[in-house]
PDB file of N, CA and C in Angstrom:
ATOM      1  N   UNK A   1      21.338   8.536 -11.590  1.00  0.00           N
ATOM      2  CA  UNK A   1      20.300   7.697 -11.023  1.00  0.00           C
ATOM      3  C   UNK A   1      18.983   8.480 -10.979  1.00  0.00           C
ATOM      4  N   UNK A   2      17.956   7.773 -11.306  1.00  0.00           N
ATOM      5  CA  UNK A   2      16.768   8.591 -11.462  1.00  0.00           C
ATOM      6  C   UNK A   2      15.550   8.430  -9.879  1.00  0.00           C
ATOM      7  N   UNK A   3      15.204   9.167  -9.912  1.00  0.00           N
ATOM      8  CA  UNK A   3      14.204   9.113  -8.155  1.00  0.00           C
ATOM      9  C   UNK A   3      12.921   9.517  -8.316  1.00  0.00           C
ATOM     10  N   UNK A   4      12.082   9.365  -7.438  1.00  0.00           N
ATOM     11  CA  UNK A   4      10.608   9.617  -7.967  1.00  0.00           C
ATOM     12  C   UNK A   4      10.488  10.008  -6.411  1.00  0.00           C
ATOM     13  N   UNK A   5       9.775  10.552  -6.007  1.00  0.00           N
ATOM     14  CA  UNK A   5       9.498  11.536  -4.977  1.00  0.00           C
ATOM     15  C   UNK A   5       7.797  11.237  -5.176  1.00  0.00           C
ATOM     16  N   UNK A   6       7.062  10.899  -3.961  1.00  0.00           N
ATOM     17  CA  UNK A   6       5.596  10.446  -4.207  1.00  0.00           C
ATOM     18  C   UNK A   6       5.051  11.137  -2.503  1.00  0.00           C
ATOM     19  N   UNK A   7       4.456  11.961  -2.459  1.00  0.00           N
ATOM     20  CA  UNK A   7       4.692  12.988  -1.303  1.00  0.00           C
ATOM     21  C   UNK A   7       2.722  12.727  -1.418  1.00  0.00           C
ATOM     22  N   UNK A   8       2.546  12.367  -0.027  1.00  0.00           N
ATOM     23  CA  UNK A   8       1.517  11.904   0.147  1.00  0.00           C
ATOM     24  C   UNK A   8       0.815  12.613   1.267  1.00  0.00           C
ATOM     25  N   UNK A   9      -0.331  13.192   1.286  1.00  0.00           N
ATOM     26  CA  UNK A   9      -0.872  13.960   2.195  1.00  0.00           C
ATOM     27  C   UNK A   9      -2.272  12.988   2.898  1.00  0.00           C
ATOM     28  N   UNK A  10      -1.774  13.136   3.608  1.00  0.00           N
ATOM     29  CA  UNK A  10      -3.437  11.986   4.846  1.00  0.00           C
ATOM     30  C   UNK A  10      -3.635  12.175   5.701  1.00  0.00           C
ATOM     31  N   UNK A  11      -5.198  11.651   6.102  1.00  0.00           N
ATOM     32  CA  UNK A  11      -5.757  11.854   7.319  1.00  0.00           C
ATOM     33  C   UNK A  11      -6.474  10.529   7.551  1.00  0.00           C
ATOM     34  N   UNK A  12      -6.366   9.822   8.448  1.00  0.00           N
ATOM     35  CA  UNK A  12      -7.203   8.856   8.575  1.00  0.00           C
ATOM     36  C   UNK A  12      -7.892   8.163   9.660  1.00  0.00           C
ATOM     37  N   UNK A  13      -9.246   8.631  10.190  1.00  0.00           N
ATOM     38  CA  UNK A  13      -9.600   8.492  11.726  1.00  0.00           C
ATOM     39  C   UNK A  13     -10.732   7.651  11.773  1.00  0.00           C
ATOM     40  N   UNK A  14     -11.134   7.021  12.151  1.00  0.00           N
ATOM     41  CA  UNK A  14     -12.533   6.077  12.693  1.00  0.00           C
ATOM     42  C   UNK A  14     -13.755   7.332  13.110  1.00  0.00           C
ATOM     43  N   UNK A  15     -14.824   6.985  12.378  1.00  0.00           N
ATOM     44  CA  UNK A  15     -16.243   8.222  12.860  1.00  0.00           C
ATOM     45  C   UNK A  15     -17.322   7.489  13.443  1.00  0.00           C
ATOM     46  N   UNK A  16     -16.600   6.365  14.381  1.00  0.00           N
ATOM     47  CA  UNK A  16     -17.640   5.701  15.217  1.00  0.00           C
ATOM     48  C   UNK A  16     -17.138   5.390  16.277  1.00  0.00           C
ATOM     49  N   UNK A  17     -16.497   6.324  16.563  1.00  0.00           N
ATOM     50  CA  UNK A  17     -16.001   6.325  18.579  1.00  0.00           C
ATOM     51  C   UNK A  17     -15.743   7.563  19.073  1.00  0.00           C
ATOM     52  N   UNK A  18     -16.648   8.253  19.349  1.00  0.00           N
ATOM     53  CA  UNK A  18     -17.142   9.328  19.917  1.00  0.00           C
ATOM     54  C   UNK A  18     -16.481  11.009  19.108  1.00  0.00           C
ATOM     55  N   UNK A  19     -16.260  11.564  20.127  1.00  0.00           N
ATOM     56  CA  UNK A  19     -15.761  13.036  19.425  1.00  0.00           C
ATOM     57  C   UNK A  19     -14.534  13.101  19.734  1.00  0.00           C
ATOM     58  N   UNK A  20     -13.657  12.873  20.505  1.00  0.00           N
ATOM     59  CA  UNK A  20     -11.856  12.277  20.300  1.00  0.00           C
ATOM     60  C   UNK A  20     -11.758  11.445  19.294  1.00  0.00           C
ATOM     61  N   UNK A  21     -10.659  11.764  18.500  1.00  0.00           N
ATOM     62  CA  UNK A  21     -10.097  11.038  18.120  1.00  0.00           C
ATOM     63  C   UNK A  21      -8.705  10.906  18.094  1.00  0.00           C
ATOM     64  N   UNK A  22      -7.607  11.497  19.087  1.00  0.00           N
ATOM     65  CA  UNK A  22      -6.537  11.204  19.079  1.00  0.00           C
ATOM     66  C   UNK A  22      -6.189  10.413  19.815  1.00  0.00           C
ATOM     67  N   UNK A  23      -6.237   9.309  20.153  1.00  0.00           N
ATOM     68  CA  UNK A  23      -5.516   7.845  20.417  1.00  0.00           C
ATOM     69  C   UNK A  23      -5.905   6.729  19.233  1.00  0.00           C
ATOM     70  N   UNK A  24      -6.699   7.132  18.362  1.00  0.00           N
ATOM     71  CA  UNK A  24      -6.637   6.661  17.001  1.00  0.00           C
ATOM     72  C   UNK A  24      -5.700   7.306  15.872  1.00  0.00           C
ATOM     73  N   UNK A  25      -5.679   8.949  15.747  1.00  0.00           N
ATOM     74  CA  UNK A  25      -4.563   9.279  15.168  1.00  0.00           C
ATOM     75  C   UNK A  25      -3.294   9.387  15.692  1.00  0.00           C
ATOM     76  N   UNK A  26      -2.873   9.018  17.084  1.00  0.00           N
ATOM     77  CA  UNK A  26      -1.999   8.719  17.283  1.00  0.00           C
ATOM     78  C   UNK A  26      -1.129   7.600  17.166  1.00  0.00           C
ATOM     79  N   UNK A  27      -2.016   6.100  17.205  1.00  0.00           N
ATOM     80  CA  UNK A  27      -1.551   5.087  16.740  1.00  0.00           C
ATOM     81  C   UNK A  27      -1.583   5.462  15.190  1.00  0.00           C
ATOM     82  N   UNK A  28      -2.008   6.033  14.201  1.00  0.00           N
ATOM     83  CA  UNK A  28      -1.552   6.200  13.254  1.00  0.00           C
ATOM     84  C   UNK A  28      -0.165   6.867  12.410  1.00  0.00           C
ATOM     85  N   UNK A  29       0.021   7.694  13.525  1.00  0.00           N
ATOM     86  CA  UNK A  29       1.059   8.554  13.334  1.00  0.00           C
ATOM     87  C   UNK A  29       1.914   7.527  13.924  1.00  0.00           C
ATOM     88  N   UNK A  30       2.060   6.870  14.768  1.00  0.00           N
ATOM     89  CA  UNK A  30       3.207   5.912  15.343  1.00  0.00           C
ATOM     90  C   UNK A  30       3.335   5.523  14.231  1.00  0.00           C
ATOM     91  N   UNK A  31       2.733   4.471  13.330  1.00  0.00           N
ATOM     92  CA  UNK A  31       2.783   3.514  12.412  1.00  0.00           C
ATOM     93  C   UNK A  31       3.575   4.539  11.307  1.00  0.00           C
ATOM     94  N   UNK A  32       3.218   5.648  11.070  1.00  0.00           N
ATOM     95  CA  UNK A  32       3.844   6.661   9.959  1.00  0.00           C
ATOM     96  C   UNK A  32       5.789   6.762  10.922  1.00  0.00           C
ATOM     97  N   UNK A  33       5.741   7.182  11.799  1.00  0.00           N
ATOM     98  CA  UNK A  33       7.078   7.564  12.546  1.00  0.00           C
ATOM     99  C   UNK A  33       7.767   6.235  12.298  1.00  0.00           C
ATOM    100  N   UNK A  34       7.660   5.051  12.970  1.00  0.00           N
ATOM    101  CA  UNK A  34       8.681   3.572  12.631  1.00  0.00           C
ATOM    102  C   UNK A  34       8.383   3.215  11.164  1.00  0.00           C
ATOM    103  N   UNK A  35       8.036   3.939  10.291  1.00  0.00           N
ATOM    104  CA  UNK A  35       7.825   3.325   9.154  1.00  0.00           C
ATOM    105  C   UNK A  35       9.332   3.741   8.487  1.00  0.00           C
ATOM    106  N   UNK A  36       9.671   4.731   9.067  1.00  0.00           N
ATOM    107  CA  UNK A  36      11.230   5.213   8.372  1.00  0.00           C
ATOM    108  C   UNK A  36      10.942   6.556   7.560  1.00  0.00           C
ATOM    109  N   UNK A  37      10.269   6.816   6.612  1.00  0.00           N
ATOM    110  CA  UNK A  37       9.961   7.054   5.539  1.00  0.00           C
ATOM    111  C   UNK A  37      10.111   8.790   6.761  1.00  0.00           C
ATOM    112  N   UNK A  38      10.176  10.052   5.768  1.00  0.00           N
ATOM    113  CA  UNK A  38      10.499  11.236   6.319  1.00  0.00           C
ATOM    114  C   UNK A  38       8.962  11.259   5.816  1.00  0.00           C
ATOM    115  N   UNK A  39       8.810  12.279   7.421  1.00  0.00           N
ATOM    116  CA  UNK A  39       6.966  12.701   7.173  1.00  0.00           C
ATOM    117  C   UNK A  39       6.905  14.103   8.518  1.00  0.00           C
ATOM    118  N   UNK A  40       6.017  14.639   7.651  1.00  0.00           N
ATOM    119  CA  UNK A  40       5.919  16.297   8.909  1.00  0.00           C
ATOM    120  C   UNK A  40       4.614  15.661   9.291  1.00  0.00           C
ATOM    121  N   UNK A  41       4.108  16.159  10.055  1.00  0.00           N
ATOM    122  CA  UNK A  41       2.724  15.755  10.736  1.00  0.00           C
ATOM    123  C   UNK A  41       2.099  17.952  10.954  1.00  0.00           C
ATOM    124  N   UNK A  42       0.483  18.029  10.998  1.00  0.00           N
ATOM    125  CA  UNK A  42       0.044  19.259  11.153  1.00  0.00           C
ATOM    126  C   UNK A  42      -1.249  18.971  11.287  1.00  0.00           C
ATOM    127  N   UNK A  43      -1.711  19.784  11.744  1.00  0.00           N
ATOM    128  CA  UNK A  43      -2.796  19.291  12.956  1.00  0.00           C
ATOM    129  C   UNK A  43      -4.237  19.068  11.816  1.00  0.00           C
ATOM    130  N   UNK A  44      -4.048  19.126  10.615  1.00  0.00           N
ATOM    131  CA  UNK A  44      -4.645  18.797   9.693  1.00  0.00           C
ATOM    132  C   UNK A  44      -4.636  16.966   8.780  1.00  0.00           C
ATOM    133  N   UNK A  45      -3.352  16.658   9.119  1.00  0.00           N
ATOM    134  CA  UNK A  45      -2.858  15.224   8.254  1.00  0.00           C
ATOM    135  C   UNK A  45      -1.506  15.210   8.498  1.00  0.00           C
ATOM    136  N   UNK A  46      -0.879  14.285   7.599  1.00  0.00           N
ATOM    137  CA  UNK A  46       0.304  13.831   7.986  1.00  0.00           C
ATOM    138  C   UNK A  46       1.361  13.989   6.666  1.00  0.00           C
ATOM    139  N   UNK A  47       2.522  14.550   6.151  1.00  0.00           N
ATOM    140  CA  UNK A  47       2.583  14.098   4.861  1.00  0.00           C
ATOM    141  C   UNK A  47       3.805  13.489   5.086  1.00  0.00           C
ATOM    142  N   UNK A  48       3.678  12.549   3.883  1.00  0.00           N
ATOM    143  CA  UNK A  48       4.887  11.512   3.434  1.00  0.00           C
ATOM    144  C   UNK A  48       5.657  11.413   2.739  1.00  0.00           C
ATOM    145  N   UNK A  49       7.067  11.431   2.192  1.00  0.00           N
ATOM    146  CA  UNK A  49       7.534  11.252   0.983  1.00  0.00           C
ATOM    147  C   UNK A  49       8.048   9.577   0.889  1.00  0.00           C
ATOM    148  N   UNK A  50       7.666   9.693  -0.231  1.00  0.00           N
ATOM    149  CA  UNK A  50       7.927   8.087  -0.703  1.00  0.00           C
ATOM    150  C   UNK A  50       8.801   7.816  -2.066  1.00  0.00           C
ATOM    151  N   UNK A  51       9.573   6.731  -2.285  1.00  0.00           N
ATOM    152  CA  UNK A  51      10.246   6.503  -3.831  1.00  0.00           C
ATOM    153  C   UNK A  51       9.323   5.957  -4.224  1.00  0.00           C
ATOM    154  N   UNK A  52       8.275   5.163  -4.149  1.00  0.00           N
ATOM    155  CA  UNK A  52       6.969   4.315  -4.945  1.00  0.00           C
ATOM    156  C   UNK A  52       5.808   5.004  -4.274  1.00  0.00           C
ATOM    157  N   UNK A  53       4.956   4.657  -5.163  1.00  0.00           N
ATOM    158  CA  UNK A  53       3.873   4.424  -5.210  1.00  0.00           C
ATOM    159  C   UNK A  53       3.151   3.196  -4.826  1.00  0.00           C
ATOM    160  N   UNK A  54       3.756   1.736  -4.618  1.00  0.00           N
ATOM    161  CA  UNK A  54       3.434   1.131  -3.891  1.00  0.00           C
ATOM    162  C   UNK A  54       3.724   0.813  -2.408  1.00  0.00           C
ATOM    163  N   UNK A  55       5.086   1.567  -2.573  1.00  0.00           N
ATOM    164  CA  UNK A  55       5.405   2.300  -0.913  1.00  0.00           C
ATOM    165  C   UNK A  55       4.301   2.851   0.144  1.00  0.00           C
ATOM    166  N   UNK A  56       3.727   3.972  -0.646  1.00  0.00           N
ATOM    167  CA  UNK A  56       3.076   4.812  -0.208  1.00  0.00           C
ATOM    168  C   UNK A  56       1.713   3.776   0.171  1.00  0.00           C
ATOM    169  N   UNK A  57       0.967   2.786  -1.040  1.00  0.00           N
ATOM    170  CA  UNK A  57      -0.207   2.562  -0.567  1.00  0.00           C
ATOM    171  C   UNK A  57      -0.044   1.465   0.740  1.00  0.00           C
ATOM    172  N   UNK A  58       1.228   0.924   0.439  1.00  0.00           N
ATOM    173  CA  UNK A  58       1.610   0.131   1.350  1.00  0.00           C
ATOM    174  C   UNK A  58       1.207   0.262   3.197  1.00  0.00           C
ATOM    175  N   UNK A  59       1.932   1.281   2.708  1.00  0.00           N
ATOM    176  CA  UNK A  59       1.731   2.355   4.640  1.00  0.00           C
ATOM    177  C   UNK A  59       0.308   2.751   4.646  1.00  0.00           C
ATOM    178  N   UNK A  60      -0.525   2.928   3.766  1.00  0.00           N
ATOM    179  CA  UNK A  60      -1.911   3.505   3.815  1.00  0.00           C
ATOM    180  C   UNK A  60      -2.294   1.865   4.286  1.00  0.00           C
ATOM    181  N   UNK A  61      -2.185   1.235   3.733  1.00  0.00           N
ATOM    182  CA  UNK A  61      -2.956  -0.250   4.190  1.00  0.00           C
ATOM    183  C   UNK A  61      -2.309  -0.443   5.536  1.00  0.00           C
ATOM    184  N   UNK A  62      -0.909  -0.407   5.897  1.00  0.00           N
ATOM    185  CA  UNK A  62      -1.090  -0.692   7.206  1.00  0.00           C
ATOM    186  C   UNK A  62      -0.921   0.048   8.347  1.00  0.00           C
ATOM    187  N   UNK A  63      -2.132   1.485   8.303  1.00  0.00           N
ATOM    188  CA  UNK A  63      -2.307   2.819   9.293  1.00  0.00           C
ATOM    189  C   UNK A  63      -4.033   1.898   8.854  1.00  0.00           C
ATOM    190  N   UNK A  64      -4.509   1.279   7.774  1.00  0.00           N
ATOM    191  CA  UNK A  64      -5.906   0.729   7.989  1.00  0.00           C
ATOM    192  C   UNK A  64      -6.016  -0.501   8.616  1.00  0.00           C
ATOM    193  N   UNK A  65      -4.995  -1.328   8.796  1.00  0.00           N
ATOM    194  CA  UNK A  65      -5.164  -2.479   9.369  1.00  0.00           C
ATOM    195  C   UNK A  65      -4.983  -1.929  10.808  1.00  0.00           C
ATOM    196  N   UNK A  66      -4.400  -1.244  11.317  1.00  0.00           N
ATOM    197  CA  UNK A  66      -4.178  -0.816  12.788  1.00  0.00           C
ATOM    198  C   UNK A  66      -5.297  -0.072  13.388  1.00  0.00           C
ATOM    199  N   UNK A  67      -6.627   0.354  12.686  1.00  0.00           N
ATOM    200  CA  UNK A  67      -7.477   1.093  13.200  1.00  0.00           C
ATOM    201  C   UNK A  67      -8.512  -0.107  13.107  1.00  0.00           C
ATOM    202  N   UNK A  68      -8.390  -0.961  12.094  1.00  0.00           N
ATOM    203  CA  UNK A  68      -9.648  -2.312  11.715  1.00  0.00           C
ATOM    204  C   UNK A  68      -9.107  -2.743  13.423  1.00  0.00           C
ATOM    205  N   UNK A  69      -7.845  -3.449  13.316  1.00  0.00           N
ATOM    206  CA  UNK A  69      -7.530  -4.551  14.445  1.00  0.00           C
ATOM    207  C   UNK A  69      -8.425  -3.338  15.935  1.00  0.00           C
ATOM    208  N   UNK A  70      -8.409  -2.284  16.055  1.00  0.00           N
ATOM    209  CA  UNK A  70      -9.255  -1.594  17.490  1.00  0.00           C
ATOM    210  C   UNK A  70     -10.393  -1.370  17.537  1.00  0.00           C
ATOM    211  N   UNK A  71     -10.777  -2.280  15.861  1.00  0.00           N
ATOM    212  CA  UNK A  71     -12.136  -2.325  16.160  1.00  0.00           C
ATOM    213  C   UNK A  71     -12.837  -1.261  15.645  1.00  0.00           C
ATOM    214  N   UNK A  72     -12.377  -0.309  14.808  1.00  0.00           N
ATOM    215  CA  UNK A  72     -13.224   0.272  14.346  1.00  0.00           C
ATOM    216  C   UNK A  72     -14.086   0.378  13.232  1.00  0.00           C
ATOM    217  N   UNK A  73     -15.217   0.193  13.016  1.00  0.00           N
ATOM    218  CA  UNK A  73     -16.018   0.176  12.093  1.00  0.00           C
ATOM    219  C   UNK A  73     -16.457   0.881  10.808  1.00  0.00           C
ATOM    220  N   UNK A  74     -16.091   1.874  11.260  1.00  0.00           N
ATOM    221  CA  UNK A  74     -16.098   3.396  10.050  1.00  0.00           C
ATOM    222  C   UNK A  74     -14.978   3.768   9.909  1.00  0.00           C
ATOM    223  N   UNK A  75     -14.261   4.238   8.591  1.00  0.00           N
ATOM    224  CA  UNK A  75     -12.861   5.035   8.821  1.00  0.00           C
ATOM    225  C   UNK A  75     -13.135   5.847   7.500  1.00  0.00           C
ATOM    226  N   UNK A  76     -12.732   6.989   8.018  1.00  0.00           N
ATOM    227  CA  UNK A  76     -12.427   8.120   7.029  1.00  0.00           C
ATOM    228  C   UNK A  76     -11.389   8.181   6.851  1.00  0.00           C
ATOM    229  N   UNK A  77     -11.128   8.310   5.477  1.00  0.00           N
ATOM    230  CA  UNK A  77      -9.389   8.636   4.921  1.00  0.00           C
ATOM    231  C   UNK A  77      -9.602   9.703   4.134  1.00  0.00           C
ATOM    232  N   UNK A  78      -8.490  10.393   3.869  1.00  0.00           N
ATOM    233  CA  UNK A  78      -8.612  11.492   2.668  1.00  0.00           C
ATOM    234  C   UNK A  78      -6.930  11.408   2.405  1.00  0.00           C
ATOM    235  N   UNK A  79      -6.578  11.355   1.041  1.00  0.00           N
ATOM    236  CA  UNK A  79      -5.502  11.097   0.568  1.00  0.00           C
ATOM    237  C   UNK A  79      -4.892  11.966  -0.775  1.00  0.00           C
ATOM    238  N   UNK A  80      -4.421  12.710  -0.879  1.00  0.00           N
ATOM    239  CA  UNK A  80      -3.701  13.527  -1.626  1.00  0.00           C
ATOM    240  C   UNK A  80      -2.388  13.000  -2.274  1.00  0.00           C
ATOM    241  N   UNK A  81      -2.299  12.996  -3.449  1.00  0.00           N
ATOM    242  CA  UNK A  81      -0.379  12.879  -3.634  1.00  0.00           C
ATOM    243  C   UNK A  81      -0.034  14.053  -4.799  1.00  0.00           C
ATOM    244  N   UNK A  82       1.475  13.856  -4.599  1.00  0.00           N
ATOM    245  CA  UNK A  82       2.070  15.043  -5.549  1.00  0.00           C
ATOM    246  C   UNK A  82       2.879  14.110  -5.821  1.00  0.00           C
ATOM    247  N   UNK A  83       2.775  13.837  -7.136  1.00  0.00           N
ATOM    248  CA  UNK A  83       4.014  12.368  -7.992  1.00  0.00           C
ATOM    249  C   UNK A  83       4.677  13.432  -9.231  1.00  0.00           C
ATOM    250  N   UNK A  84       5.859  13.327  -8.352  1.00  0.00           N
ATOM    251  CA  UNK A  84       6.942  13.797  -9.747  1.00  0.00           C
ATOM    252  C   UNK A  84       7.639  12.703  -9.819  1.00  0.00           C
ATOM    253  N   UNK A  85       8.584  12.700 -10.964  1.00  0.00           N
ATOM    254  CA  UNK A  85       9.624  11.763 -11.316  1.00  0.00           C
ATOM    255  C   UNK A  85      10.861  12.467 -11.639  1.00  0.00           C
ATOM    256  N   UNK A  86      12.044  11.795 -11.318  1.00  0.00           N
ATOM    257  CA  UNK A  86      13.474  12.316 -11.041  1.00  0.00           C
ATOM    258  C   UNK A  86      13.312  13.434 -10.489  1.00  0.00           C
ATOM    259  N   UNK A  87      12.853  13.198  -9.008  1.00  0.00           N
ATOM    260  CA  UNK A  87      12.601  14.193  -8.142  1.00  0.00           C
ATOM    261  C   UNK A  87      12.989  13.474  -6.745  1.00  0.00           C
ATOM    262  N   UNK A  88      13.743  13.790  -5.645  1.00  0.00           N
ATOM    263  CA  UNK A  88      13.672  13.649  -4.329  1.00  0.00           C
ATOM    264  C   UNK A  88      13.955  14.766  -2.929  1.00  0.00           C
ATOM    265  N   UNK A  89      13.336  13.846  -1.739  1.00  0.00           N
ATOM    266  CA  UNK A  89      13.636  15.305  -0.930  1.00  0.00           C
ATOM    267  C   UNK A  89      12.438  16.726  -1.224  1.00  0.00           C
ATOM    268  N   UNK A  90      11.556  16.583  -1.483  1.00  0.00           N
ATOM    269  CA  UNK A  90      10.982  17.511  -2.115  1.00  0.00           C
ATOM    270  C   UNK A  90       9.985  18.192  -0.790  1.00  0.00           C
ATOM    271  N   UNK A  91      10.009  17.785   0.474  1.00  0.00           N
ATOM    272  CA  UNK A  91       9.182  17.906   1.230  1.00  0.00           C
ATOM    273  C   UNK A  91       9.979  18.795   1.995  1.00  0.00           C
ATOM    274  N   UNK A  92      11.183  18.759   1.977  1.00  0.00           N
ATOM    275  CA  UNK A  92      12.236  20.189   2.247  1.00  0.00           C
ATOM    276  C   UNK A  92      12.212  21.313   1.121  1.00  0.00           C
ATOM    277  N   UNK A  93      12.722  20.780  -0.557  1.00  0.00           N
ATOM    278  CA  UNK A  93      12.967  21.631  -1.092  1.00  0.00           C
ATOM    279  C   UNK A  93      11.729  22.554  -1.094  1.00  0.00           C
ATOM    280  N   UNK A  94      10.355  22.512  -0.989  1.00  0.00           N
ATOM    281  CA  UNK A  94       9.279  23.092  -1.771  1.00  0.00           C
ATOM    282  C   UNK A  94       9.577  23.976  -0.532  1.00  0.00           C
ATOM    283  N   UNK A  95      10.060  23.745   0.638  1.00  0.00           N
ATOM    284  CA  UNK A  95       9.856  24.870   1.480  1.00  0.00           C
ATOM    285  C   UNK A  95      10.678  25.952   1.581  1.00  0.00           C
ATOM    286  N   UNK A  96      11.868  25.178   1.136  1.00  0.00           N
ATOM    287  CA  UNK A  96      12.964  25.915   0.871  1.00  0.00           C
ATOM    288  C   UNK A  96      13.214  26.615  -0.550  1.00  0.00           C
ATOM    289  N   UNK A  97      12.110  26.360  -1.691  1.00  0.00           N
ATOM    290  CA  UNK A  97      11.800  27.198  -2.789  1.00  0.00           C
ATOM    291  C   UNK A  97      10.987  28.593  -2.428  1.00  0.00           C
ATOM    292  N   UNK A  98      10.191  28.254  -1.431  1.00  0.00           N
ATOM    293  CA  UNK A  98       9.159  29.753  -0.868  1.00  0.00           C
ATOM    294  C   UNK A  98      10.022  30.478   0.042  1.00  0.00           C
ATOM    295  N   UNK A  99      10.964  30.159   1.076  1.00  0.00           N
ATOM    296  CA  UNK A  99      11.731  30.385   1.622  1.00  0.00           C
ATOM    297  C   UNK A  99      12.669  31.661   1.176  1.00  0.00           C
ATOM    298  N   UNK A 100      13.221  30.622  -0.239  1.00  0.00           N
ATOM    299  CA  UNK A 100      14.547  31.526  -1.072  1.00  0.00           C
ATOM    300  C   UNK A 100      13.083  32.631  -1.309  1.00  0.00           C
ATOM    301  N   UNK A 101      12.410  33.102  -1.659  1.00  0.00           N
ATOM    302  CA  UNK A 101      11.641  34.082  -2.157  1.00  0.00           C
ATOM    303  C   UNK A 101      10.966  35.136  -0.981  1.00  0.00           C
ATOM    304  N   UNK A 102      10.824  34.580  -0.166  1.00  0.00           N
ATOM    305  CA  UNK A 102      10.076  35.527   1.035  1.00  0.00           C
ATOM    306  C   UNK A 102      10.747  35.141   2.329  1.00  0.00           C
ATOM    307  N   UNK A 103      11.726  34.363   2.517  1.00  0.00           N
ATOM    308  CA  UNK A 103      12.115  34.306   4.240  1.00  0.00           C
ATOM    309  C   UNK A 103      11.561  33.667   4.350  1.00  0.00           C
ATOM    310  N   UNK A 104      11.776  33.114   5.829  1.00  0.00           N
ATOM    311  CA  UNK A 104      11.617  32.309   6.699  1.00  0.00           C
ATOM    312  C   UNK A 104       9.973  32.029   7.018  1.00  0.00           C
ATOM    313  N   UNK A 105       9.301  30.757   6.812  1.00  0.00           N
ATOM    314  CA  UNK A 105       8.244  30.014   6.867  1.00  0.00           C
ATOM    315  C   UNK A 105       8.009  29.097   8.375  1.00  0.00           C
ATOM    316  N   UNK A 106       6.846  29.469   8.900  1.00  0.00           N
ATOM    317  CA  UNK A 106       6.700  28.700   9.887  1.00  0.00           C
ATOM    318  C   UNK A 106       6.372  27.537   9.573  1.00  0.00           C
ATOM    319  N   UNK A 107       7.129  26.105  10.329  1.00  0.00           N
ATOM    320  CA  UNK A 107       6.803  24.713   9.771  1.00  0.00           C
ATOM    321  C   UNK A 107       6.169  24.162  10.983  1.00  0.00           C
TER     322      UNK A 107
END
């Protein structure tokens, strides 16, 4: 069986409600956590692994509909992916490739 591994790196906050912004990236990160999908979070973005690519934009549209519906007017996103094919799990293995080579990695 063949797998595609679509490992998605984001950030996505509103820049028109003051200088907090975590109760906006927190409802975002909720929406990432019940989405199912395995994701690390770091105080930089969030990353995702996905089998599609329409998976992935899927959840990007609705972490944007959840910041539109509070009203926010501006949103910054920044979005990264790493798309292999017949690839899964890769958001463990890559750590566990640096790992086998130097020990133990803080996650």
């Amino acid at each position: 069986m063949e797998y595609n591994s679509i490992l998605l790196e984001f950030s996505m906050f509103p820049t028109d409600v003051g200088e907090s912004k975590s109760e906006y990236v927190s409802a975002v990160v909720k929406c990432v956590r019940e989405s199912g999908y395995d994701y690390q979070l770091t105080p930089m973005a969030t990353i995702v692994e996905f089998p599609s690519m329409s998976e992935a934009l899927s959840l990007v549209k609705e972490c944007y509909e959840i910041l539109e519906a509070k009203k926010c007017n501006r949103i910054y996103s920044v979005l990264k992916f790493d798309i292999r094919a017949n690839s899964k799990d890769r958001m463990s293995s890559k750590i566990k490739s640096v790992e086998d080579k130097i020990g133990e990695v803080n996650k």
